[in-house]
Protein backbone atom coordinates (compact mmCIF):
# COMPACT_ATOMS: atom_id res chain seq x y z
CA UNK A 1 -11.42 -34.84 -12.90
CA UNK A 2 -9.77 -38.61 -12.57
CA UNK A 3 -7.34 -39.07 -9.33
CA UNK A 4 -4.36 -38.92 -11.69
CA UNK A 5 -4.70 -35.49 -13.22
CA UNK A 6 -1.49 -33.64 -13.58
CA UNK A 7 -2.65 -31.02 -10.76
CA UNK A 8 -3.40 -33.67 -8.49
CA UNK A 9 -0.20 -34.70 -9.02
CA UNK A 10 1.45 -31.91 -8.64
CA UNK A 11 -0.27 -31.06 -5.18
CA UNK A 12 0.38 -34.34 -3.41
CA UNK A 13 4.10 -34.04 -4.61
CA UNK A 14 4.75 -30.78 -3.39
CA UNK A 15 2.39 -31.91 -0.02
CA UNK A 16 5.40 -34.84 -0.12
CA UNK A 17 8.33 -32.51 -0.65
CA UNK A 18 7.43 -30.19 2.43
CA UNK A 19 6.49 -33.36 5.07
CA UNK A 20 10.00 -35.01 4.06
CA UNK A 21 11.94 -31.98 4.24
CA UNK A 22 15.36 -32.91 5.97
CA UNK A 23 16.28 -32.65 9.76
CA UNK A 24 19.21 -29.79 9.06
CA UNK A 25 16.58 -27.91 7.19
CA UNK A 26 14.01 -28.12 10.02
CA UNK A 27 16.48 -27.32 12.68
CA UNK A 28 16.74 -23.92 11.60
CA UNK A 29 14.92 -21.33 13.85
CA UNK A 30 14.45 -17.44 12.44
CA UNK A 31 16.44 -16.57 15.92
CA UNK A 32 19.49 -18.39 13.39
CA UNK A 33 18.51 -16.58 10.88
CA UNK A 34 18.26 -13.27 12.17
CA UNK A 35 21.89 -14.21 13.88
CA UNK A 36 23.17 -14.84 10.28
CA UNK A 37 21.66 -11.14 8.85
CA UNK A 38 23.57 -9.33 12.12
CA UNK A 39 26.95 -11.03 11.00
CA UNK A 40 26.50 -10.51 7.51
CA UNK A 41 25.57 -6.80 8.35
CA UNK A 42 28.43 -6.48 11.02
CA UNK A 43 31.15 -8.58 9.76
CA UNK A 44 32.18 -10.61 12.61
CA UNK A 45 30.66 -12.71 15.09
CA UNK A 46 32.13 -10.43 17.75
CA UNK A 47 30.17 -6.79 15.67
CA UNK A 48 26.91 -9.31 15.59
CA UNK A 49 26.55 -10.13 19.49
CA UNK A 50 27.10 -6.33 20.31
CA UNK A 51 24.11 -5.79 17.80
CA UNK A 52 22.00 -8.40 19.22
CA UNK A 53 23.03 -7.65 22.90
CA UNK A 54 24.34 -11.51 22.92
CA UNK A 55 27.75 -13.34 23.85
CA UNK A 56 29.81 -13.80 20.67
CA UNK A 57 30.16 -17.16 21.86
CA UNK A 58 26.44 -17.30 21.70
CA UNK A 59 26.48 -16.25 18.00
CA UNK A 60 29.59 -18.20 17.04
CA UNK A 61 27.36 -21.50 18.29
CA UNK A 62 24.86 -20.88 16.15
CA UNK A 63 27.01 -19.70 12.79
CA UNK A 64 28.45 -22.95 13.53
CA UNK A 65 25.56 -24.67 13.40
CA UNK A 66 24.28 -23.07 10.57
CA UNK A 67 28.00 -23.24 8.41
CA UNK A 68 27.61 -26.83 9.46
CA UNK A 69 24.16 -27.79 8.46
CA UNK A 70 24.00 -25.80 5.24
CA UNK A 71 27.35 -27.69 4.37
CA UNK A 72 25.23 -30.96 4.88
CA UNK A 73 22.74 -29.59 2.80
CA UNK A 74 24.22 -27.80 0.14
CA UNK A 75 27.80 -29.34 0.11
CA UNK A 76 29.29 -25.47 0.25
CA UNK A 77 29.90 -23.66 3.97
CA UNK A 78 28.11 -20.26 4.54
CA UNK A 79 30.58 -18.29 5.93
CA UNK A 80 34.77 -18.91 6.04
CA UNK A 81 36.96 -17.49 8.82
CA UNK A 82 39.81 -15.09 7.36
CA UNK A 83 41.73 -15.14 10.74
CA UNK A 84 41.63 -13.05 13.62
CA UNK A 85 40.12 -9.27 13.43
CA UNK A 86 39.04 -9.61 9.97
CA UNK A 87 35.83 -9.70 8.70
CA UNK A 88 34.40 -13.46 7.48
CA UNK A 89 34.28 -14.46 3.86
CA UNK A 90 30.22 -15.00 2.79
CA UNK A 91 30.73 -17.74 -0.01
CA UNK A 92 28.07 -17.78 -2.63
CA UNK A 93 25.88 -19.91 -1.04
CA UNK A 94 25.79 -17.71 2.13
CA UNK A 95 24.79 -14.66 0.28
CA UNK A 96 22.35 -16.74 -1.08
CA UNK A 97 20.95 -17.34 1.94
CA UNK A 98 21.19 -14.10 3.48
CA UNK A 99 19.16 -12.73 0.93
CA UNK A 100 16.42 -15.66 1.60
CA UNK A 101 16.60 -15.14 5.67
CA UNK A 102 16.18 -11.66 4.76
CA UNK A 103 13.11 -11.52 2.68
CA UNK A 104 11.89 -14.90 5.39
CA UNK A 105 11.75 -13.09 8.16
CA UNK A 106 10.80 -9.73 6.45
CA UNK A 107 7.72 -11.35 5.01
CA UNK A 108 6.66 -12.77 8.11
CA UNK A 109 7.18 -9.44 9.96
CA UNK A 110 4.53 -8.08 7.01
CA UNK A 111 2.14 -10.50 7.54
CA UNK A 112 2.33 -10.38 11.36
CA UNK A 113 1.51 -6.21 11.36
CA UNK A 114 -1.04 -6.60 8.26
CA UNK A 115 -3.00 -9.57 10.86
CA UNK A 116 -2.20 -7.09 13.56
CA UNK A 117 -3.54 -4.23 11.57
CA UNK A 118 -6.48 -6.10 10.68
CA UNK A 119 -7.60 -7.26 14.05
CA UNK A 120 -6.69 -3.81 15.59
CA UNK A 121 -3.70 -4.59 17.52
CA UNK A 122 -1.66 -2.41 15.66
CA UNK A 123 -2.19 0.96 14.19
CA UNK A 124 0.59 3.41 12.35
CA UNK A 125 -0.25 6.75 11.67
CA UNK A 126 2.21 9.02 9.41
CA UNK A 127 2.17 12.83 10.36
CA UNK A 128 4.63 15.81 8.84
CA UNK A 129 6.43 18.23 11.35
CA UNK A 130 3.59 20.49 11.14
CA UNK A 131 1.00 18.23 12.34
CA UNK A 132 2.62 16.30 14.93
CA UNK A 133 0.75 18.08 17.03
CA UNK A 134 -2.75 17.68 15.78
CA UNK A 135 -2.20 13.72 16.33
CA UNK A 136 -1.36 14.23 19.79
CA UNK A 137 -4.16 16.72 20.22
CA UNK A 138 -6.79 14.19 19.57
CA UNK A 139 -5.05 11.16 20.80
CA UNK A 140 -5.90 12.51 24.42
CA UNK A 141 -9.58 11.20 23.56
CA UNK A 142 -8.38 7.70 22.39
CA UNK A 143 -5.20 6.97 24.64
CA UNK A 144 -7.22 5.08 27.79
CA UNK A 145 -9.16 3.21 25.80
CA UNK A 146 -6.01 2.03 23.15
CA UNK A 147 -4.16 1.29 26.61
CA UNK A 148 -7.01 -0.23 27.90
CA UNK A 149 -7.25 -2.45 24.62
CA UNK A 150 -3.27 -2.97 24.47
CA UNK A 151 -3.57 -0.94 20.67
CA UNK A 152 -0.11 -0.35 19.60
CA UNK A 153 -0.12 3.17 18.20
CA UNK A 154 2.76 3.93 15.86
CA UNK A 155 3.61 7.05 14.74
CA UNK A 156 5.74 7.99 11.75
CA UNK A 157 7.60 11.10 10.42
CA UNK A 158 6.77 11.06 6.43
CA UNK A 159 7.23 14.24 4.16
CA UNK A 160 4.41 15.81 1.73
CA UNK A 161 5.72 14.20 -1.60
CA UNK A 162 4.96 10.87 0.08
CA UNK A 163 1.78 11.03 1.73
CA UNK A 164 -0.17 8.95 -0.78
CA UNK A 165 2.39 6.25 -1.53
CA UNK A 166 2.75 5.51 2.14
CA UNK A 167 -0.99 5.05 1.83
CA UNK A 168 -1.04 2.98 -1.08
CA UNK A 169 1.98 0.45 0.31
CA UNK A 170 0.28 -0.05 3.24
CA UNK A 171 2.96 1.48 5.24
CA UNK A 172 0.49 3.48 7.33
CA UNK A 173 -3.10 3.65 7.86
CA UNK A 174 -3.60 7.15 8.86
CA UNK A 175 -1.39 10.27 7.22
CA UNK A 176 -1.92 13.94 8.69
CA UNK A 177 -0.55 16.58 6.40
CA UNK A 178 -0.86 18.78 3.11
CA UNK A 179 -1.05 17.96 -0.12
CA UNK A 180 -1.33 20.17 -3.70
CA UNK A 181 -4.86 19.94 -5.32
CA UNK A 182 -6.02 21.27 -8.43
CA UNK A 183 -9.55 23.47 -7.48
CA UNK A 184 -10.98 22.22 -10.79
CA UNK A 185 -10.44 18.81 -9.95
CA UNK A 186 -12.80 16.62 -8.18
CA UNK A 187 -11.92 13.22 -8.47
CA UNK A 188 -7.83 13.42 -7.88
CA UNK A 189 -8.61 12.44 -4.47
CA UNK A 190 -11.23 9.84 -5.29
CA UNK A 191 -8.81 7.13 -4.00
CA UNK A 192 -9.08 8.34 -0.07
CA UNK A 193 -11.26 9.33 2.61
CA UNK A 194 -10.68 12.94 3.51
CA UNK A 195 -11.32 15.01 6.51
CA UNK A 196 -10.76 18.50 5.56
CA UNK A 197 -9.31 20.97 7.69
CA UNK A 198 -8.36 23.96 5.85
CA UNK A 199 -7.49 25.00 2.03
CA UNK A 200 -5.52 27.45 1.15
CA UNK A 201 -3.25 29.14 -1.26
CA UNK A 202 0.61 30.52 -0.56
CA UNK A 203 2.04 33.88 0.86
CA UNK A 204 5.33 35.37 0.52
CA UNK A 205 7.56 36.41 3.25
CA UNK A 206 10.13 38.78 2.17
CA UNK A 207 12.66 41.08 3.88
CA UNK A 208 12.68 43.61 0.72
CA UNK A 209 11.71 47.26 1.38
CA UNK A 210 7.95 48.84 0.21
CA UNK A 211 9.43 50.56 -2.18
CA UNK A 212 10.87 47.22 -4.27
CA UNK A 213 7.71 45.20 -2.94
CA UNK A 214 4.73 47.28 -1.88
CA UNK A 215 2.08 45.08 -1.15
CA UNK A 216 -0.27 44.05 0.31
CA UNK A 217 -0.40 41.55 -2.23
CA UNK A 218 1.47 39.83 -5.31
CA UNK A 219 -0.43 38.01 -8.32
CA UNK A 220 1.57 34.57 -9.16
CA UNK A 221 2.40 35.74 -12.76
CA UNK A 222 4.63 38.36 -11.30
CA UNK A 223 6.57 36.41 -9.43
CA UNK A 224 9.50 36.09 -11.88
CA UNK A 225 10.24 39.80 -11.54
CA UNK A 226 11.20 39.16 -7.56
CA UNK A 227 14.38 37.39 -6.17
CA UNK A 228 13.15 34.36 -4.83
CA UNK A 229 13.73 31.99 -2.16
CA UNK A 230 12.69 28.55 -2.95
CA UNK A 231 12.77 24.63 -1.76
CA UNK A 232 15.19 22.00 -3.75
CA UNK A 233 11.74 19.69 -3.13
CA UNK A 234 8.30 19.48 -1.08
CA UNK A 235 5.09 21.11 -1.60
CA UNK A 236 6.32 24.75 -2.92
CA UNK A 237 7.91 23.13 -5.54
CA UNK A 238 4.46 21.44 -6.45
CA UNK A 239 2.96 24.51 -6.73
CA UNK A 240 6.02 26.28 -9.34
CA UNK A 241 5.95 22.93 -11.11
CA UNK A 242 2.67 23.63 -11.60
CA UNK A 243 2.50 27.26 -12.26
CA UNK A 244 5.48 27.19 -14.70
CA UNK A 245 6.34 24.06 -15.60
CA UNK A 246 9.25 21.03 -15.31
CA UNK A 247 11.89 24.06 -16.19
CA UNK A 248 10.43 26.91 -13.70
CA UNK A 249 14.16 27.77 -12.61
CA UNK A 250 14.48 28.38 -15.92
CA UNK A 251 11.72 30.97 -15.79
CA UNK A 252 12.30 32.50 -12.44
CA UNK A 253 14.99 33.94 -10.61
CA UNK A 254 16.10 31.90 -7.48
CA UNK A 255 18.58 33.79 -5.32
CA UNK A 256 18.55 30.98 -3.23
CA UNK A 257 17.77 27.31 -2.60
CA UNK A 258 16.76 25.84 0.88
CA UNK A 259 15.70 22.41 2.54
CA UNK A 260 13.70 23.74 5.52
CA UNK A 261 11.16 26.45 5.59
CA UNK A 262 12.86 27.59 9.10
CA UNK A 263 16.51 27.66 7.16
CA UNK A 264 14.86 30.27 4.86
CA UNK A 265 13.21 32.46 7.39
CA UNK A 266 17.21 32.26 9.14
CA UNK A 267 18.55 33.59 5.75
CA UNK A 268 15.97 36.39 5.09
CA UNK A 269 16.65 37.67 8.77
CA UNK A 270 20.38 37.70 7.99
CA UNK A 271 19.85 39.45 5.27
CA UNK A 272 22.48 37.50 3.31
CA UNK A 273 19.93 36.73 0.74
CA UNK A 274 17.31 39.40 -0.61
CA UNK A 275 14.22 38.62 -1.63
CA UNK A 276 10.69 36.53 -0.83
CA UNK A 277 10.26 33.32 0.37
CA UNK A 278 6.75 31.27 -0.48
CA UNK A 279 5.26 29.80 2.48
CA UNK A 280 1.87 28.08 3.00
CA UNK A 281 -0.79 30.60 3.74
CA UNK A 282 -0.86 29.42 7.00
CA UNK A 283 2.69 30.22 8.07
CA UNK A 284 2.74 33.27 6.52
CA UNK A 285 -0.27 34.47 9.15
CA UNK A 286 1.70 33.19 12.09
CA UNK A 287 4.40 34.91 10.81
CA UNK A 288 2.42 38.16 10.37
CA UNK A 289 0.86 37.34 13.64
CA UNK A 290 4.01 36.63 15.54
CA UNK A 291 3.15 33.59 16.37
CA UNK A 292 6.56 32.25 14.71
CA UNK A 293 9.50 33.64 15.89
CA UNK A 294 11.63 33.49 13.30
CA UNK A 295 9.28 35.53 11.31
CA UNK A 296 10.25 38.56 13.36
CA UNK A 297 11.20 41.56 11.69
CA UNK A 298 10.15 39.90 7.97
CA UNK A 299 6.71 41.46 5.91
CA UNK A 300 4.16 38.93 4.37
CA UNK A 301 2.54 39.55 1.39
CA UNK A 302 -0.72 38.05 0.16
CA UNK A 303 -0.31 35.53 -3.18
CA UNK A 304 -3.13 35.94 -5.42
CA UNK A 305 -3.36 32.64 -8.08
CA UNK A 306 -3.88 33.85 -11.49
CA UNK A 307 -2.42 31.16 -13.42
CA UNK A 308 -4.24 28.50 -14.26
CA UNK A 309 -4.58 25.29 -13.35
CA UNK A 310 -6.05 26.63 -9.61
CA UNK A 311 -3.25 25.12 -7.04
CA UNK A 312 -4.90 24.76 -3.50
CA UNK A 313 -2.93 23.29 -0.15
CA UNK A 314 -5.44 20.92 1.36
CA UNK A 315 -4.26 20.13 5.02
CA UNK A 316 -6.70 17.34 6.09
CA UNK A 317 -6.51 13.34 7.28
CA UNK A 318 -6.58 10.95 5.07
CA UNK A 319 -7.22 7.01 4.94
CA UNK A 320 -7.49 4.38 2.08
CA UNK A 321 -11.16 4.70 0.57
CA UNK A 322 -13.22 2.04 1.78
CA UNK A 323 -11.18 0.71 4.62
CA UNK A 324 -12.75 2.84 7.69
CA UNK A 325 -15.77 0.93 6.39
CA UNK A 326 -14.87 -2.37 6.38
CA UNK A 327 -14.31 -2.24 10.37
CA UNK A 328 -16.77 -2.08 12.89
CA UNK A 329 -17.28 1.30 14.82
CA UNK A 330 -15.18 0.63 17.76
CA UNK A 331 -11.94 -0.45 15.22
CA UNK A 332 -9.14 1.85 16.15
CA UNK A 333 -8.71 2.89 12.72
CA UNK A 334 -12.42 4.30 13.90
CA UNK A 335 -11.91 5.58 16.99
CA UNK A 336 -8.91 7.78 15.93
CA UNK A 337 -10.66 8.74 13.28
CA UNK A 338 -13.50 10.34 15.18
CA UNK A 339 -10.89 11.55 17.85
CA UNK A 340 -9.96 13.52 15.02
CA UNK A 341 -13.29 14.95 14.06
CA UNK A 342 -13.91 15.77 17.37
CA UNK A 343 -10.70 17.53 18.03
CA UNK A 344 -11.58 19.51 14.09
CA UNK A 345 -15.09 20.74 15.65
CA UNK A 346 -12.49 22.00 18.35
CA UNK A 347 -9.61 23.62 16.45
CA UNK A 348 -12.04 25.02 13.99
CA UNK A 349 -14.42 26.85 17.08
CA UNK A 350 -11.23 27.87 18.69
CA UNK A 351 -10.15 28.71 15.00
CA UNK A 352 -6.50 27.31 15.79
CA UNK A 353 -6.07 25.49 12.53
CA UNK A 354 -3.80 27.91 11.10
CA UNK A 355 0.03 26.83 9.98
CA UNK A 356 -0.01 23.92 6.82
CA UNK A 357 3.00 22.32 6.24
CA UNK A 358 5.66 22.63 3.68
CA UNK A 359 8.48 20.36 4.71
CA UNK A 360 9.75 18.40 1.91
């Protein structure tokens, strides 16, 4: 390729551009631009240094400097006062730039965690109400060593319907919690490494008498002849979706619609609605068990799946496929994970693995 190819060209220009990039340009620290996303967010210089824990004459200095260099550079102001106690004007420019500090220092912010991540500095594990607990069961094995190491262990609250896109952003690297499967499909969770902890199928808990619901069990296909207490969205909903298709309210007959599992057990003890709630298999046996106390006073009955496709919950921990084994042993993607495993060979000996989650 000869010395003045287009390419070549092209690279030592844009090398040019960046090494004679102007003073006003340079001068501009992210600590300015973060500065300029509070007073955009808050208004006023004033609403900006209460956000940042500053001096609003601090913050006024540097919107100053900012309104005065970007006027240098772009021949427009960022920001125009509108007199006192009202909020400042962004001109076009400003929002303009906003939007650039914004997606600056956001993208450095990625990169920073994902080299973090990488290295093991930083690890962010997503759990659902339900399985809070299992995390901080087997972080007792890993905590000295991650403090030891200076790991930063983040822990986030994410809901069932968003398990797997968490995973797939690269939002998290770890999720605890339940997810639908079919039983006649294999490869639905060929994407992710799995550590199982328990399958199962649903229950009802109802407060209707023997005589209108005898028991001990219910087959699915029967379940539009019952009042029913169901979930706007979550995992139950998976499973009618499912079972009877995009229209199932259509189909069945919902006496009423709840967000929270607990808000349901609350209106079946009130007896203000009448019918059967589906639960996880697993809360419906601490319910039975009375090892739920809002279950008190309420019957479970078995679900038998006769409709096909099969509809399992899998409760379980789950990783990207692959990535476990692209670190070395002592990563503390690793080490969590076999905290986990060892606190499994645990719950499962104990047999405490017993209440999957349904929460949204």
């Amino acid at each position: 390729m000869s010395t003045n190819s287009p390419l070549r060209i092209s690279s030592a220009s844009g090398r040019s551009r960046l090494l004679q990039s102007p003073l006003p340009l340079l001068d501009t620290t992210m600590d300015q631009l973060r500065t300029l996303l509070a007073v955009r967010e808050a208004g006023t210089a004033l609403g900006a240094a209460r956000t940042l824990g500053r001096e609003q004459s601090s913050v006024q200095k540097q919107l100053d400097t900012l309104n005065r260099n970007f006027s240098t550079l772009c021949g427009e102001p960022l920001v125009l006062k509108q007199g006192r106690g009202k909020d400042v004007l962004f001109t076009d420019t400003g929002e303009a730039l906003v939007e650039l500090a914004r997606r600056t220092l956001g993208g450095w912010l990625d990169e920073i965690h994902e080299c973090r991540r990488r290295l093991g500095g930083t690890l962010t594990v997503a759990t659902t109400r339900f399985t809070l607990r299992y995390l901080a069961d087997a972080g007792q094995y890993v905590s000295a060593e991650f403090d030891r190491r200076g790991v930063e262990l983040k822990v986030v609250h994410v809901r069932s319907g968003d398990l797997f896109g968490r995973l797939r952003a690269k939002q998290v690297d770890l999720v605890c919690g339940s997810v639908v499967t079919r039983t006649d499909d294999i490869d639905e969770l060929a994407d992710y490494d799995v550590m199982e902890w328990r399958r199962s199928g649903l229950s009802l808990v109802t407060n209707l008498p023997s005589a209108v619901l005898p028991g001990p069990t219910l087959r699915t296909s029967e379940l539009p002849t019952l009042p029913l207490v169901a979930p706007v969205s979550g995992l139950i909903t998976d499973f009618l979706h499912g079972w009877f298709g995009p229209d199932y309210r259509a189909t069945l007959d919902i006496s009423a619609e709840i967000d929270t599992v607990h808000y349901g057990f609350e209106l079946l003890r009130s007896e203000l609605s009448r019918g059967a709630m589906l639960v996880t298999r697993g809360i419906g046996e601490a319910a039975e068990q009375g090892r739920l106390p809002e279950g008190r006073g309420l019957r479970t009955i078995g679900l038998i799946d006769d409709i096909a496709p099969g509809l399992q919950v899998l409760a379980g921990l789950f990783a990207r496929r692959g990535e476990r084994a692209a670190h070395p042993e002592d990563h503390p993607l690793n080490l969590l994970w076999g905290a986990f495993a060892q606190q499994d060979a645990r719950w499962k000996k104990s047999r405490a693995v017993g209440v999957e989650e349904q929460d949204g």
